[in-house]
Protein backbone atom coordinates (compact mmCIF):
# COMPACT_ATOMS: atom_id res chain seq x y z
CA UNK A 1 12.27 -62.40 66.95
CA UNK A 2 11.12 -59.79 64.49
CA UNK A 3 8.06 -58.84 66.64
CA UNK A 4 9.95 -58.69 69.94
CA UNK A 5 12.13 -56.15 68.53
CA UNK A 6 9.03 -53.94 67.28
CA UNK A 7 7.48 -54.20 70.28
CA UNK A 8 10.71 -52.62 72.36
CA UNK A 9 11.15 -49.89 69.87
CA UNK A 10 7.55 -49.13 69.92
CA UNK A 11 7.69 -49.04 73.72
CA UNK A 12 10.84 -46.47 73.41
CA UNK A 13 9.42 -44.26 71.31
CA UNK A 14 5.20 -44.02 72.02
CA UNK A 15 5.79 -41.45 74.75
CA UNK A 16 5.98 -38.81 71.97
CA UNK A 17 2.89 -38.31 69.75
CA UNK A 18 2.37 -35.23 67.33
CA UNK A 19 -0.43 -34.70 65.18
CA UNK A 20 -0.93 -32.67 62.31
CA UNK A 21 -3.80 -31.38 60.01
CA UNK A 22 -2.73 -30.57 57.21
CA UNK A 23 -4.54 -28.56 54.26
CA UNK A 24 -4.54 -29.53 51.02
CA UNK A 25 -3.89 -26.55 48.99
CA UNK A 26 -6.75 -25.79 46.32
CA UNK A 27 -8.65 -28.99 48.14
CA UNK A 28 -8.16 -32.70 47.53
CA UNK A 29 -8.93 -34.10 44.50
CA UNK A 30 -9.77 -37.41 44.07
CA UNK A 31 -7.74 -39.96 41.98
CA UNK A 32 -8.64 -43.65 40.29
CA UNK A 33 -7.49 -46.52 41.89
CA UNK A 34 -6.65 -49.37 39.74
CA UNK A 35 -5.45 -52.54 41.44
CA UNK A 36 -4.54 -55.91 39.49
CA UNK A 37 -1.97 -58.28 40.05
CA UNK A 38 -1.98 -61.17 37.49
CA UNK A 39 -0.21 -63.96 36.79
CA UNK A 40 -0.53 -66.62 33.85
CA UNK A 41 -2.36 -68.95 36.43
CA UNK A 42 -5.28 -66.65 36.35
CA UNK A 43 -7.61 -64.73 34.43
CA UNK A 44 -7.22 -61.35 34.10
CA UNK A 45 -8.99 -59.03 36.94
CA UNK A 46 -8.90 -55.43 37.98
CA UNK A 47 -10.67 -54.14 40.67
CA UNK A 48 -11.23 -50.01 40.49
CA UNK A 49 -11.95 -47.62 43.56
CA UNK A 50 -11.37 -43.79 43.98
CA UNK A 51 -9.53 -42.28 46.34
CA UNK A 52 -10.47 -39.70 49.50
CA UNK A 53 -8.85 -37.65 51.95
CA UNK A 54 -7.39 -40.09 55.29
CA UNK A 55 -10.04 -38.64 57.18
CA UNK A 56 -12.70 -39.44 55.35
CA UNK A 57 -15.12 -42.63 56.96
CA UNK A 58 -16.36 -44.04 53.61
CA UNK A 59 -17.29 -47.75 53.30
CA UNK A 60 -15.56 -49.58 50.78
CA UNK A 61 -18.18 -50.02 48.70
CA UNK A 62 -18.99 -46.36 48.84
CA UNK A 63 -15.40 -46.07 46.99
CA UNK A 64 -15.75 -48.92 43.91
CA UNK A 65 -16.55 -47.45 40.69
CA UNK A 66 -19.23 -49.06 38.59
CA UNK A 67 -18.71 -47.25 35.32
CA UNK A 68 -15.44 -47.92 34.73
CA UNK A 69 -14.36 -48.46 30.48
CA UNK A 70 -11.65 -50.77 30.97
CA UNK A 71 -9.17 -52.53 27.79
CA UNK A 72 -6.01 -54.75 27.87
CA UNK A 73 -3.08 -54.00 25.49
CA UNK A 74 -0.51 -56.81 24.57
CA UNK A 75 2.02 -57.87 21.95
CA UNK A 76 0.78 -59.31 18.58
CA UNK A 77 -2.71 -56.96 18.47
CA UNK A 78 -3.72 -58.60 21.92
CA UNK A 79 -6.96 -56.51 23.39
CA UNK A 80 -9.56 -57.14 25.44
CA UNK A 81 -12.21 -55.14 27.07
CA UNK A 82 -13.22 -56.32 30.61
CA UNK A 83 -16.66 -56.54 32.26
CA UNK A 84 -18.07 -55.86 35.36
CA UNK A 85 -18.42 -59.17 37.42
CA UNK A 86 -19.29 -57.23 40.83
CA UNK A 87 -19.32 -53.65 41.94
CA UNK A 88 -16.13 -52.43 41.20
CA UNK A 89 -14.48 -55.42 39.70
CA UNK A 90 -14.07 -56.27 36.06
CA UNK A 91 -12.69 -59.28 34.42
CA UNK A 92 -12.56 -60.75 30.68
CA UNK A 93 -15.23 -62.45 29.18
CA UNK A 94 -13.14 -64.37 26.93
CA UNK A 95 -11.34 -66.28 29.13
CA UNK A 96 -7.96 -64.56 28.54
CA UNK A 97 -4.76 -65.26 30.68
CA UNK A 98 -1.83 -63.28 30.92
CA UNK A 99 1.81 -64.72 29.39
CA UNK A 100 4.88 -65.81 30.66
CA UNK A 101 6.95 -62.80 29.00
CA UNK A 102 4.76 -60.60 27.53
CA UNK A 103 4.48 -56.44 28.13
CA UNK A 104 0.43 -55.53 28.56
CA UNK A 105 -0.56 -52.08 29.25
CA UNK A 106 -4.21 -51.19 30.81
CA UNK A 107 -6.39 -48.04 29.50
CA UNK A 108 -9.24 -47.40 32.28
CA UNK A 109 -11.48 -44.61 31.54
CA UNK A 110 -14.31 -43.29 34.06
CA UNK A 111 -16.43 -39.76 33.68
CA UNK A 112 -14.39 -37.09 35.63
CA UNK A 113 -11.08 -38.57 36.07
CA UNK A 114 -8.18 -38.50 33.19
CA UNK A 115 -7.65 -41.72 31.52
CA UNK A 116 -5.27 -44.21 33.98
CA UNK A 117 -2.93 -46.60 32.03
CA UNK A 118 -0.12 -49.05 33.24
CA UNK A 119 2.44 -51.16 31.99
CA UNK A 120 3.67 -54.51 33.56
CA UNK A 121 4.40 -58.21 32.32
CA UNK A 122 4.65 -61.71 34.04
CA UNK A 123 8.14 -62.97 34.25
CA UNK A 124 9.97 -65.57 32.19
CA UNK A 125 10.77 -68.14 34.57
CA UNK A 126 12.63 -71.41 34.23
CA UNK A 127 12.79 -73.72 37.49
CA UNK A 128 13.36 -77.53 38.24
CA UNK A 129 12.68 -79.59 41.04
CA UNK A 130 16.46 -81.59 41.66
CA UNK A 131 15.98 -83.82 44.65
CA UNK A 132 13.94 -84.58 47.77
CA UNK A 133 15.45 -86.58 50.47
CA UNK A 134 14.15 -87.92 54.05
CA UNK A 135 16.89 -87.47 56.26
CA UNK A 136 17.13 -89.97 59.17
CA UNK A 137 14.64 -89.42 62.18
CA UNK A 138 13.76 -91.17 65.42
CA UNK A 139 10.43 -93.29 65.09
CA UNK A 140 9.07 -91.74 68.26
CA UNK A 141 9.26 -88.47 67.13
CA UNK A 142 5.67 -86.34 66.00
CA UNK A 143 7.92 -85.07 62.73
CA UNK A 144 9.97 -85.72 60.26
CA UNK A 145 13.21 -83.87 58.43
CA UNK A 146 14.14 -83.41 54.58
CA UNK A 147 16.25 -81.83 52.31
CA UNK A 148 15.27 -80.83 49.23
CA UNK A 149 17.27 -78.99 46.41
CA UNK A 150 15.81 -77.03 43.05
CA UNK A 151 17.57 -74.77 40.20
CA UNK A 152 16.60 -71.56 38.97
CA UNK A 153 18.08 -70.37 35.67
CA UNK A 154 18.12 -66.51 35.73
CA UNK A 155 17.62 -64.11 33.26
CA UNK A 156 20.33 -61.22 32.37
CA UNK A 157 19.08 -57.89 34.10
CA UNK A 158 18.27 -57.41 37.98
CA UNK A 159 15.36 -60.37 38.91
CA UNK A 160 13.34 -60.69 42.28
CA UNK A 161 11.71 -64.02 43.61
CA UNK A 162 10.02 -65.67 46.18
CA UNK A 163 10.15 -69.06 47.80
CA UNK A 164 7.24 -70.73 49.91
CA UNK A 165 6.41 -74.23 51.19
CA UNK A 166 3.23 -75.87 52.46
CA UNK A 167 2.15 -79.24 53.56
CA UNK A 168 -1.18 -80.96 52.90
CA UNK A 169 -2.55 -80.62 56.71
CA UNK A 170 -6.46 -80.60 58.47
CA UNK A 171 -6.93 -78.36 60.81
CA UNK A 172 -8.02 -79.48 63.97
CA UNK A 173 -9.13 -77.42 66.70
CA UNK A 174 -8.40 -78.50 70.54
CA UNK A 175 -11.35 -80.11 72.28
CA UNK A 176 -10.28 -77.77 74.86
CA UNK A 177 -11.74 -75.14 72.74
CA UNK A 178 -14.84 -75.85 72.22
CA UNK A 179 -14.50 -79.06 69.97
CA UNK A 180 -12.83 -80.69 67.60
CA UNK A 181 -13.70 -79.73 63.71
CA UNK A 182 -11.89 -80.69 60.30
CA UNK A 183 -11.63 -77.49 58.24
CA UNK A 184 -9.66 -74.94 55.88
CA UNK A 185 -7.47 -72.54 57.93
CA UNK A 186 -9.08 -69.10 56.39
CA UNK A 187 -5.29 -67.76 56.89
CA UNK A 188 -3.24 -69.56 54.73
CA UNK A 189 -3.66 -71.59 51.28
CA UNK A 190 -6.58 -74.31 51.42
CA UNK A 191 -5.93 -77.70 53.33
CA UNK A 192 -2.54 -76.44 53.15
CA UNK A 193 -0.12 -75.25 56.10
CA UNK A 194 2.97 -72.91 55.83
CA UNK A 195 6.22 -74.71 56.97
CA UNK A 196 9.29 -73.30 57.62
CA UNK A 197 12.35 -73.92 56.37
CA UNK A 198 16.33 -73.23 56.96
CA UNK A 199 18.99 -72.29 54.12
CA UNK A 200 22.45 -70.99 53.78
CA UNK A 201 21.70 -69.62 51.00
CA UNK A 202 23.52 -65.57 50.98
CA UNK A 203 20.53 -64.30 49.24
CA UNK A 204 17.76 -65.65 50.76
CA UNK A 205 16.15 -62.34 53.12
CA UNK A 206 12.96 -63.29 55.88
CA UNK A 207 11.21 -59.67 54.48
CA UNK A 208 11.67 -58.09 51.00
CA UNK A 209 12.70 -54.65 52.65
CA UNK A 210 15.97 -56.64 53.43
CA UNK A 211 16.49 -57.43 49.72
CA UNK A 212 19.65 -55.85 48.29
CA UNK A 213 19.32 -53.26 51.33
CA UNK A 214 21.84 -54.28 54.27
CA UNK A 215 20.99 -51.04 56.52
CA UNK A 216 17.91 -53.15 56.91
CA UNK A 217 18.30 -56.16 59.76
CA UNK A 218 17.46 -59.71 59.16
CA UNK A 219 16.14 -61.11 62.71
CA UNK A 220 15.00 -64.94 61.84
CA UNK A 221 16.78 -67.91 61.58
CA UNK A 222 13.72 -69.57 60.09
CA UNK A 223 12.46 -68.96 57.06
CA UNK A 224 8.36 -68.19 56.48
CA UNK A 225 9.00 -66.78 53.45
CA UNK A 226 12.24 -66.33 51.67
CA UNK A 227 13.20 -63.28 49.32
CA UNK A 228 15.61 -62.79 47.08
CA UNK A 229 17.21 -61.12 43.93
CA UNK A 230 19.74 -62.33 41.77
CA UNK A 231 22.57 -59.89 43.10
CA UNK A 232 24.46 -62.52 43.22
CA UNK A 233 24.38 -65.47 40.86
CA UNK A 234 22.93 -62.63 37.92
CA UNK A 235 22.15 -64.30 34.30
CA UNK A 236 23.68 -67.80 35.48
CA UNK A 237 21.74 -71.24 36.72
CA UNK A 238 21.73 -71.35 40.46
CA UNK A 239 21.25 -74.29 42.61
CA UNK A 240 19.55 -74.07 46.26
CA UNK A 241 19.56 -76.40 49.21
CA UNK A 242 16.43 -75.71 51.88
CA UNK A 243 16.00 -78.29 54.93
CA UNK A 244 12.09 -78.69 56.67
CA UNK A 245 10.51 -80.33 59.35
CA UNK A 246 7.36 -81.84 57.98
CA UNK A 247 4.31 -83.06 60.67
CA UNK A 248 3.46 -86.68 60.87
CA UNK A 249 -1.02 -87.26 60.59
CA UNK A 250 -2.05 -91.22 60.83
CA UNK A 251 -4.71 -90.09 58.62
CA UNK A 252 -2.49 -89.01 55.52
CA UNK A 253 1.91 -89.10 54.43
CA UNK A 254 3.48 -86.15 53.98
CA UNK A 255 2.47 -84.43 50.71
CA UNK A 256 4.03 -80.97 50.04
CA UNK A 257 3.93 -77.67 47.78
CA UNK A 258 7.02 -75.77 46.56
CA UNK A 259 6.24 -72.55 45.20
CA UNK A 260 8.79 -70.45 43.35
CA UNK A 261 7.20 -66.76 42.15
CA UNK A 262 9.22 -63.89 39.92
CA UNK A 263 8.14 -60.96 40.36
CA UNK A 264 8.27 -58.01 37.68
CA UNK A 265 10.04 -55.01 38.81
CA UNK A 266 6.90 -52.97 40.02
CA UNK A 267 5.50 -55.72 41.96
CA UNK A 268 8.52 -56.34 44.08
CA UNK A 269 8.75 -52.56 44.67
CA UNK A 270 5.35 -52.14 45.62
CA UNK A 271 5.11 -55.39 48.32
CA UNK A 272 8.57 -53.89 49.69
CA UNK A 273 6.78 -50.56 49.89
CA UNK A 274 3.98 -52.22 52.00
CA UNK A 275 5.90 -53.33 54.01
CA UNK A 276 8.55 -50.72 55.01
CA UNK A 277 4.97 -48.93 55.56
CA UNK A 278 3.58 -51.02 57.56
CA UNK A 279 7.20 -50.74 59.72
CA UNK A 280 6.64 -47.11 59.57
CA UNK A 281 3.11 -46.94 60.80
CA UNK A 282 3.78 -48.93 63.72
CA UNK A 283 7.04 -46.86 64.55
CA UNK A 284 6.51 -43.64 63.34
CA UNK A 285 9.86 -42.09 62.38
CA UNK A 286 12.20 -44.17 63.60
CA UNK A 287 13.20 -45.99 60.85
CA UNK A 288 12.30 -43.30 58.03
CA UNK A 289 12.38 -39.30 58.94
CA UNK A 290 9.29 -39.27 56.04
CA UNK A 291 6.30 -41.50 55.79
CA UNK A 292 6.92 -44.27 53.59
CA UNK A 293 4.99 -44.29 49.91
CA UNK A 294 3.37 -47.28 48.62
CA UNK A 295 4.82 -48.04 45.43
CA UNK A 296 2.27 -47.05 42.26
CA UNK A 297 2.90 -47.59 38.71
CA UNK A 298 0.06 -45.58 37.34
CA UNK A 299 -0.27 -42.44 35.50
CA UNK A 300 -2.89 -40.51 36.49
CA UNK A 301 -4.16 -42.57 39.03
CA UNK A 302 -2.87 -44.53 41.86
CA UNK A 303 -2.57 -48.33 42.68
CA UNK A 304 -0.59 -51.27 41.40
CA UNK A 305 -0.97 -52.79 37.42
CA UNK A 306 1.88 -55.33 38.04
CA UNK A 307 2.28 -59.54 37.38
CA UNK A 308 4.42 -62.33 38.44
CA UNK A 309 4.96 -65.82 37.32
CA UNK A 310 5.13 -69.14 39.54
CA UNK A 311 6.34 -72.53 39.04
CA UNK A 312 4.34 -74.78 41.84
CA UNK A 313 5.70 -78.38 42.59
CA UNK A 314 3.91 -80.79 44.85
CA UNK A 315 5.66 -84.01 46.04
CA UNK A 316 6.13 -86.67 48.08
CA UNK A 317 7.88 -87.62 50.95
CA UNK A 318 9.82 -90.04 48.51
CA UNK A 319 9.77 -86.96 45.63
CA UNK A 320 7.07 -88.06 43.97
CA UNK A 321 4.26 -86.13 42.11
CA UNK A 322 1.02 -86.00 42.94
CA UNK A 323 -2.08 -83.86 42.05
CA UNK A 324 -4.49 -82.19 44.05
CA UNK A 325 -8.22 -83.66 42.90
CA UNK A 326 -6.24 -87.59 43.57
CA UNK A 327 -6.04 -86.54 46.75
CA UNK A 328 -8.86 -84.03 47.00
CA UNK A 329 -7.27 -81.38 48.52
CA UNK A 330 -9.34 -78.53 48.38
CA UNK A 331 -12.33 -80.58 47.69
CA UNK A 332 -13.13 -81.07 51.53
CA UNK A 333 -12.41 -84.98 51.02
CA UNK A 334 -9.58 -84.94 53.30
CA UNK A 335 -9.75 -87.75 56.63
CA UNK A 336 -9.74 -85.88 60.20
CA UNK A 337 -6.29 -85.09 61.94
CA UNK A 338 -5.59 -87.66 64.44
């Protein structure tokens, strides 16, 4: 529905196009670009790039920086000093991973720009899978309907999230097209496919621009991707009830991923950032009388230094567990669609 909409106010408004050129007083002076968003489940990575004026025509690699001096701060004495792994992109040699709870700050120094530092931290974040239920379908049908319920205890202070769900799935392509091949869709997560899902849940929002903001309309009744803060269930344990249709292979049951991410502060800022830019872009002051900013929690620089924190669950269509290399999901091992 979301996209219909854009498309009409688009249509009302492109009939008027101004362009300016405007001059940067004293010239334009390049800034650092750091960019790294960790998360326990990874090690940590920063890419760093410079800046240039929006009408430059540089290839990317013309703007990663090589020669970058880059060192992680934490709690307890933590440091570490990344290398480069590729042009532009650094990451530890130790094999160091952020934590759940814990403040880090990044010091990036390169010749000719002042020194760029950050703070951010990964989320505390304390989930549980309740119950997964098949809910009564017709044996002719090409899918099949659950509910599933999971609690979140929150923590005192203003907290942002994220829910997502995926099913194990090939994907085939029509023989219409061309064929018919087994294969990863480059989209979405590997051998997995996004479902939706329905809640009447208050707080869950389709976009995180709609997140404690109600000038800002929801349009779906499906869920992609559901957002939400803890406006209203703040430093308590909150249950939530989602319902899915699931598709039916011959060639394997229904296996499925819950992901539940908290985001720190800057993160959730910045991706709502994006994407009331991205609205803006496509209708240029409609929405907002001033371009939108992209969120950036650097000094002296520009970019995103920000982490988040997910508890993944993968189950059954009975609720059971199961783990990825038994099945070989993302090892290429799974049978072709049917």
């Amino acid at each position: 529905m979301r996209k219909w909409v854009v498309i009409l106010l688009f249509t009302a408004v492109c009939g008027c196009e101004t362009i300016v050129d405007l001059e940067v007083p004293g010239g334009y002076q390049s800034r650092l670009v750091v960019e790294s968003i960790f998360s326990p489940d990874s090690l940590w990575r920063v890419e760093i790039s410079k800046s240039v004026p929006l009408r430059d025509i540089t290839m990317r690699s013309e703007l990663m920086v090589s020669d970058a001096m880059i060192a992680i701060f934490g709690e307890n004495n933590f440091r570490d000093t990344l290398r480069q792994i590729d042009h532009g992109v650094y990451q530890t040699a130790h094999g160091h991973r952020p934590e759940q709870g814990s403040v880090y700050r990044i010091q990036v120094n390169v010749d000719g720009y002042p020194q760029a530092t950050a703070s951010s931290w990964a989320p505390l974040l304390q989930s549980e899978l309740l119950k997964v239920e098949r809910l009564a379908i017709d044996d002719s049908s090409a899918t099949e309907n659950y509910r599933m319920r999971f609690r979140l205890a929150d923590r005192t202070g203003r907290n942002y999230y994220r829910l997502d769900l995926f099913q194990v799935a090939p994907f085939c392509r029509d023989e219409t097209w061309g064929g018919r091949r087994i294969g990863d869709d480059p989209r979405d997560v590997r051998d997995y496919s996004r479902l939706t899902f329905q809640s009447s849940s208050p707080s869950f929002r389709d976009y995180p621009e709609a997140v404690d903001d109600p000038t800002v309309p929801d349009f779906e009744d499906l869920f992609w991707s559901a957002f939400f803060s803890d406006q209203l269930f703040e430093a308590t344990t909150k249950e939530f009830e989602i319902t899915f249709e699931a598709m039916v292979f011959e060639s394997i049951r229904p296996h499925f991923m819950l992901v539940l991410t908290a985001y720190s502060d800057d993160l959730f800022v910045f991706e709502r950032s994006v994407s009331l830019q991205d609205l803006y872009v496509g209708l240029p002051n409609f929405i907002h009388t001033n371009p939108v900013e992209v969120h950036s929690n650097v000094l002296n620089g520009l970019g995103i230094f920000a982490g988040y924190t997910s508890d993944t669950y993968r189950f059954d269509g009975d609720g059971n567990e199961w783990q990825e290399d038994i099945l070989g999901v993302g090892a290429g091992e799974l049978e072709p669609c049917q």
